[in-house]
C-alpha atoms as a PDB file:
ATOM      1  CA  UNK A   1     115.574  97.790  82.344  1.00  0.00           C
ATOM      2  CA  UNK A   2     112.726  95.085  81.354  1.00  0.00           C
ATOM      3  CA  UNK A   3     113.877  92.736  83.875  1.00  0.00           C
ATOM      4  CA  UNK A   4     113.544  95.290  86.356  1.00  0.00           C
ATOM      5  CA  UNK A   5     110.193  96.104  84.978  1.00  0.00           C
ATOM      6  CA  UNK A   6     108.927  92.496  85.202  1.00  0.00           C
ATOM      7  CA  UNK A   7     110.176  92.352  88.510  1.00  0.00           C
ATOM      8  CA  UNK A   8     108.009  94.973  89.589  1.00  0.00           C
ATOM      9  CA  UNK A   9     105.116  94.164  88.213  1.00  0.00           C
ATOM     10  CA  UNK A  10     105.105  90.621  89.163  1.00  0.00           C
ATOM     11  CA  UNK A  11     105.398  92.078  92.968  1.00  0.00           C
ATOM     12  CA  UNK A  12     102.967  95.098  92.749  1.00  0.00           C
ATOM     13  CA  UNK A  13     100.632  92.201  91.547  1.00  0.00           C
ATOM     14  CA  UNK A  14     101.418  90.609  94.429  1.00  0.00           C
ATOM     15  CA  UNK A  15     100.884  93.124  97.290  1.00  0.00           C
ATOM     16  CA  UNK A  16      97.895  93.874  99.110  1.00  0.00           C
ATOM     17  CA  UNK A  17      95.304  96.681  98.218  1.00  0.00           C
ATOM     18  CA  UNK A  18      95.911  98.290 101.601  1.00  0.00           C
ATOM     19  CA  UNK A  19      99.876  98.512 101.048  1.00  0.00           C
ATOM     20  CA  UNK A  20      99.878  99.796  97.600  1.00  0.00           C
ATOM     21  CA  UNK A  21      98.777 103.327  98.864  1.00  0.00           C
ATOM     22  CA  UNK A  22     102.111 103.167 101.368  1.00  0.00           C
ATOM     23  CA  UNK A  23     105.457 105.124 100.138  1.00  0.00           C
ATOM     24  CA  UNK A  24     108.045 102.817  98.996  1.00  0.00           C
ATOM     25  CA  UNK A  25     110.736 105.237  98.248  1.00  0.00           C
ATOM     26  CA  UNK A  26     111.561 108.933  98.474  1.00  0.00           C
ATOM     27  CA  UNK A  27     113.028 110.290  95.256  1.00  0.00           C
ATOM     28  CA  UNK A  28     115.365 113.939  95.539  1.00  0.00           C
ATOM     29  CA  UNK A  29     113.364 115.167  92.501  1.00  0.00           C
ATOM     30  CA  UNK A  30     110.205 114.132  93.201  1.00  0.00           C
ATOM     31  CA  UNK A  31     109.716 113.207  97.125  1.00  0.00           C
ATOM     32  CA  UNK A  32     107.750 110.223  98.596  1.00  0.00           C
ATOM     33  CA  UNK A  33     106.507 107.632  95.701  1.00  0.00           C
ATOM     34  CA  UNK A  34     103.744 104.979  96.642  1.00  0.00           C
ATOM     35  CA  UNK A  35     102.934 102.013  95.226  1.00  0.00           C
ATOM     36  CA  UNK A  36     100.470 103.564  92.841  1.00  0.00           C
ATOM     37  CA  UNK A  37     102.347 106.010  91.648  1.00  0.00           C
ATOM     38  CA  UNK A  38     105.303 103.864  90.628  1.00  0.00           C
ATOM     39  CA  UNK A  39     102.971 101.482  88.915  1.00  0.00           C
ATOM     40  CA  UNK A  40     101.845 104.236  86.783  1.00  0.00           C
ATOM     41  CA  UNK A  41     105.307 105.508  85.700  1.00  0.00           C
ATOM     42  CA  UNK A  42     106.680 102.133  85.469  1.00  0.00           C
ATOM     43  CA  UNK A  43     104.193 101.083  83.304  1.00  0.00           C
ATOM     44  CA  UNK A  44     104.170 104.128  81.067  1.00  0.00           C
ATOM     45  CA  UNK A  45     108.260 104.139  80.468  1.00  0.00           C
ATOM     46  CA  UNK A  46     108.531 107.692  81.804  1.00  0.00           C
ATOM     47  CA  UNK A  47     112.137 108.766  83.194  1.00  0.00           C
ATOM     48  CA  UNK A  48     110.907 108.996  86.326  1.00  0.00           C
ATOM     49  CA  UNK A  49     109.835 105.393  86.430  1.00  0.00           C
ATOM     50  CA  UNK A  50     113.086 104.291  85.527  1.00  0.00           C
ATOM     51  CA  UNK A  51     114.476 106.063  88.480  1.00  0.00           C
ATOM     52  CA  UNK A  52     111.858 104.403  90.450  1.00  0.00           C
ATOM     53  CA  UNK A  53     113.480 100.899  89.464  1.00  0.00           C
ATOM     54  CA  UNK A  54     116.716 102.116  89.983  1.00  0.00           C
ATOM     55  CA  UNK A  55     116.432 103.080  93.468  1.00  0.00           C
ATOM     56  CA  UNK A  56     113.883 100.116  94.185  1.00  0.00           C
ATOM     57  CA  UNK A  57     117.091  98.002  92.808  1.00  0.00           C
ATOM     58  CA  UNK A  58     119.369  99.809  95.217  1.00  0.00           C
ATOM     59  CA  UNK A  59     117.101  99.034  98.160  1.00  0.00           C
ATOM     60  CA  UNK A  60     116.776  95.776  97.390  1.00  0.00           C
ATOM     61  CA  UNK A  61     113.013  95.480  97.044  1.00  0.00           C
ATOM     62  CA  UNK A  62     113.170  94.146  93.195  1.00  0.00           C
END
């Protein structure tokens, strides 16, 4: 799960202010996550953020 982590760090880093306030994924349990959002679950270890790297790993984005 770090690897995925680093991943998507290194490319929320990497995006444009603009963007990071655009959804990147719809969850069933939670709806539409942006950018922000999954940077702060990501970066706090919650459940939901791993689900955010799992599905951002299924799409193919990290």
């Amino acid at each position: 799960m770090e690897v995925l982590k680093t991943k998507f760090l290194k490319l929320y880093a990497d995006l444009p202010l603009g963007v990071r306030s655009d959804v990147v994924a719809v969850l069933d349990d939670y709806g539409p996550i942006t950018w922000n959002a999954a940077y702060v679950e990501v970066a706090n270890n919650t459940a939901k953020g791993e689900e955010i790297l799992n599905s951002l790993e299924e799409l193919g984005i990290i």
